[in-house]
C-alpha atoms as a PDB file:
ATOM      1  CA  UNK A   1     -93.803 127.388  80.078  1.00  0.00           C
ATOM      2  CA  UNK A   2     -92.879 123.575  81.262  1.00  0.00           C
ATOM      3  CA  UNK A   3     -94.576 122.764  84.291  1.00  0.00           C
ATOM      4  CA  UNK A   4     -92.347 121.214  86.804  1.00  0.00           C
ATOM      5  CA  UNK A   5     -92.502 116.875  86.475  1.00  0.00           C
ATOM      6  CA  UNK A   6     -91.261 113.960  87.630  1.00  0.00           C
ATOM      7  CA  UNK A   7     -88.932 114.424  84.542  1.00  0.00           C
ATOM      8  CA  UNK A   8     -87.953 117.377  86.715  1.00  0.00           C
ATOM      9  CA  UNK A   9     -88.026 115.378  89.621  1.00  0.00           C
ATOM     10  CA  UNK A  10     -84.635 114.571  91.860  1.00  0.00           C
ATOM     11  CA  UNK A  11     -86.713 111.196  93.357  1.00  0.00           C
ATOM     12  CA  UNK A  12     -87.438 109.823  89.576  1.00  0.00           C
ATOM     13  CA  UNK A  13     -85.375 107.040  88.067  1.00  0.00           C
ATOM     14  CA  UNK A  14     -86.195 105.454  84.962  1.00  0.00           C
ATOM     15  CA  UNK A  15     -87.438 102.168  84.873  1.00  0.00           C
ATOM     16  CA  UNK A  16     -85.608 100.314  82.206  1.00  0.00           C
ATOM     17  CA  UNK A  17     -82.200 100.991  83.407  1.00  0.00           C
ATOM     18  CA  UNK A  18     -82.399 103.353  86.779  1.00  0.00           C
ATOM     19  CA  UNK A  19     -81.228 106.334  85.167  1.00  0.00           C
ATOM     20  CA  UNK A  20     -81.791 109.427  87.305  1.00  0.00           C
ATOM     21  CA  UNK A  21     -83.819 112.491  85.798  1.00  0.00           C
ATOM     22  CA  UNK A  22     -80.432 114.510  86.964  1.00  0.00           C
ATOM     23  CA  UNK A  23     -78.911 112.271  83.714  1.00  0.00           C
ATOM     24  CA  UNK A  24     -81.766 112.486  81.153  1.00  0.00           C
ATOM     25  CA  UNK A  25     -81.709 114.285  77.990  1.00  0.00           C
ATOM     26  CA  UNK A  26     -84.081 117.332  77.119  1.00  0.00           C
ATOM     27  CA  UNK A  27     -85.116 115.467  74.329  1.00  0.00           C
ATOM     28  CA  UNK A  28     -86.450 112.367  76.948  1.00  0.00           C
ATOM     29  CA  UNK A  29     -89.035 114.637  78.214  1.00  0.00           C
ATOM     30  CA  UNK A  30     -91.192 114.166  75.265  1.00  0.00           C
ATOM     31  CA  UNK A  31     -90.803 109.899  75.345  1.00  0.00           C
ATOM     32  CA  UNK A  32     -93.056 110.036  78.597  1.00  0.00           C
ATOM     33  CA  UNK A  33     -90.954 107.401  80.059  1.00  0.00           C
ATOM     34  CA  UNK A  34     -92.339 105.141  82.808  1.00  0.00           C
ATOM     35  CA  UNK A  35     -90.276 105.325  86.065  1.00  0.00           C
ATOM     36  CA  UNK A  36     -90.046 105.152  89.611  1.00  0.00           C
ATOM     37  CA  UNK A  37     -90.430 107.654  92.430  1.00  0.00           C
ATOM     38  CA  UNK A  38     -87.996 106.718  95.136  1.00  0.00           C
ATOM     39  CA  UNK A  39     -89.382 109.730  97.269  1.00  0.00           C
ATOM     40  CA  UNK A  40     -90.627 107.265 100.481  1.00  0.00           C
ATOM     41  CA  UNK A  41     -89.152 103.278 100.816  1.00  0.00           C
ATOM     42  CA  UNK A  42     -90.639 100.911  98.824  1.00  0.00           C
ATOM     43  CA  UNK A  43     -94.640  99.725  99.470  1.00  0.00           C
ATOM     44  CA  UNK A  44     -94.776  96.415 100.788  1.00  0.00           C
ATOM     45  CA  UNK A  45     -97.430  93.880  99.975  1.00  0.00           C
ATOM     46  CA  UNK A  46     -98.001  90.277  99.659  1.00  0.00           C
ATOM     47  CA  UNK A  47     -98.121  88.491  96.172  1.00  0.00           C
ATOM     48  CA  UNK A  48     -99.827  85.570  94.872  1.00  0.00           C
ATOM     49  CA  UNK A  49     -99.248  83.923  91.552  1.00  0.00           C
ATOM     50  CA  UNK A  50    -100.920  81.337  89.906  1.00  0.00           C
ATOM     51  CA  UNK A  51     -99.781  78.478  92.816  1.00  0.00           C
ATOM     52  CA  UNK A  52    -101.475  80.652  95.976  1.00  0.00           C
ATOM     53  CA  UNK A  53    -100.108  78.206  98.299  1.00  0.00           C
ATOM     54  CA  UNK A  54     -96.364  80.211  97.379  1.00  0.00           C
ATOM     55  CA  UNK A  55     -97.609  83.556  98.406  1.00  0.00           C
ATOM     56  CA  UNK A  56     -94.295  85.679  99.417  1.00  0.00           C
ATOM     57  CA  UNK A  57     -93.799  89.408 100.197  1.00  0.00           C
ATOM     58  CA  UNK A  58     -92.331  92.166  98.071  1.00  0.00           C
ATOM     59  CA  UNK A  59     -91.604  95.337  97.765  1.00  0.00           C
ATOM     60  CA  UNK A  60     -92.119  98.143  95.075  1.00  0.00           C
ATOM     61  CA  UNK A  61     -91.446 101.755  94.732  1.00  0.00           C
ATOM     62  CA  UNK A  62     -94.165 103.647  92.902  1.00  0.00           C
ATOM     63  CA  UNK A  63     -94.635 103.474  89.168  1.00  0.00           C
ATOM     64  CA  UNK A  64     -95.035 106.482  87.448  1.00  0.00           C
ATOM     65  CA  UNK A  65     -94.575 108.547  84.068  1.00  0.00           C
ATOM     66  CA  UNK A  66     -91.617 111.367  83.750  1.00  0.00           C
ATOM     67  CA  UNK A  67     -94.811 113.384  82.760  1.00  0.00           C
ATOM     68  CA  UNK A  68     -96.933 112.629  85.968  1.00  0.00           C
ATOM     69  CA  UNK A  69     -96.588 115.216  88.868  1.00  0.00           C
ATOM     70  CA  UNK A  70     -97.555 115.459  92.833  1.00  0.00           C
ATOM     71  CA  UNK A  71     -97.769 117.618  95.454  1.00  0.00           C
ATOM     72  CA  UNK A  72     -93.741 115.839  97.328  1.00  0.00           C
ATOM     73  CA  UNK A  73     -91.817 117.547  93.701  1.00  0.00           C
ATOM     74  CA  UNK A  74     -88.109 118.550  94.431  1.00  0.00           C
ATOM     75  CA  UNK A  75     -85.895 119.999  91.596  1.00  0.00           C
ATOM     76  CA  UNK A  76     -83.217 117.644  90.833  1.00  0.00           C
ATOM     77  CA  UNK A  77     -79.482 119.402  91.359  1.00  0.00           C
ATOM     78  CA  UNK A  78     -78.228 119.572  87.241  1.00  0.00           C
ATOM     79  CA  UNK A  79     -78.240 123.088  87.342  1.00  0.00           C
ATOM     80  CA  UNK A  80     -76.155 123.186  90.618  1.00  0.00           C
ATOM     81  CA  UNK A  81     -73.931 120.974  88.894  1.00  0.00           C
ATOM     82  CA  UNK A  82     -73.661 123.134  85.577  1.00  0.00           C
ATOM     83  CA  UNK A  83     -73.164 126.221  87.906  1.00  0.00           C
ATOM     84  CA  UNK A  84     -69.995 124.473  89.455  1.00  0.00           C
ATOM     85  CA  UNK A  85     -69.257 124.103  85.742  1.00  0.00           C
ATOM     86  CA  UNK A  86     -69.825 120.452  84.840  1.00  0.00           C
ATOM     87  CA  UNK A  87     -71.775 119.031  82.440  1.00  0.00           C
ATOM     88  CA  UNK A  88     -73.883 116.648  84.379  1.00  0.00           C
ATOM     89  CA  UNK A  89     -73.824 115.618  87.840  1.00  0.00           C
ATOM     90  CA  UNK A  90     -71.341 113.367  88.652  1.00  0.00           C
ATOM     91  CA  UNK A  91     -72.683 110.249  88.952  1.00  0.00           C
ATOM     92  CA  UNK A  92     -74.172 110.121  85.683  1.00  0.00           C
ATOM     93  CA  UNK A  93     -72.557 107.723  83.129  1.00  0.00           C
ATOM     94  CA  UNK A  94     -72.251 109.806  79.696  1.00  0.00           C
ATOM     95  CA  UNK A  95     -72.185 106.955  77.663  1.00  0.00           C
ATOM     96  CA  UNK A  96     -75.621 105.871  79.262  1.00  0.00           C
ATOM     97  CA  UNK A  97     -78.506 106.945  77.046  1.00  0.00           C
ATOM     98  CA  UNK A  98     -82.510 106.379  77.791  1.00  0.00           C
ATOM     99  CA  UNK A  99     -83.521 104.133  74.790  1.00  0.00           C
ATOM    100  CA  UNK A 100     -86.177 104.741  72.420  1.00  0.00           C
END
């Protein structure tokens, strides 16, 4: 038995190109991709690079792994969307794919 992920996870997106875990593949789970959780708005905080008299505020939605889990999980809707006899939810781009 799978336990349920952020693979699983309507509030993950992948990192490299925003892909929602609605759109993945089955065979992404095993990559471990990194990703964001877009649960709550993005944390705010202040950055300073090298030159700290630049500093300048930012924000950033979590980083996490499609394997990581937490207690705010929420099944994404691709089986609602194969039940109303679709392939994938409709906003997913077929020709997207997560690369290696």
């Amino acid at each position: 038995m799978t336990l349920p992920s952020c693979f699983d996870c309507q509030f993950f997106t992948t990192l490299d190109d925003d892909t929602p875990a609605a759109c993945l593949e089955p065979s992404d789970r095993q990559k471990c991709l990194q990703g964001l959780c877009r649960r709550n708005p993005p944390a705010v905080g202040r950055f300073r690079g090298e030159d700290e008299s630049l500093p300048y505020d930012y924000g950033q939605w979590p980083l996490v792994l499609s394997c990581d889990w937490c207690g705010a999980f929420k099944p994404h809707t691709k089986d609602r969307f194969a039940l109303q006899g679709r392939l994938q939810a409709p906003w997913c781009d077929s020709t997207a794919k997560v690369s290696d």
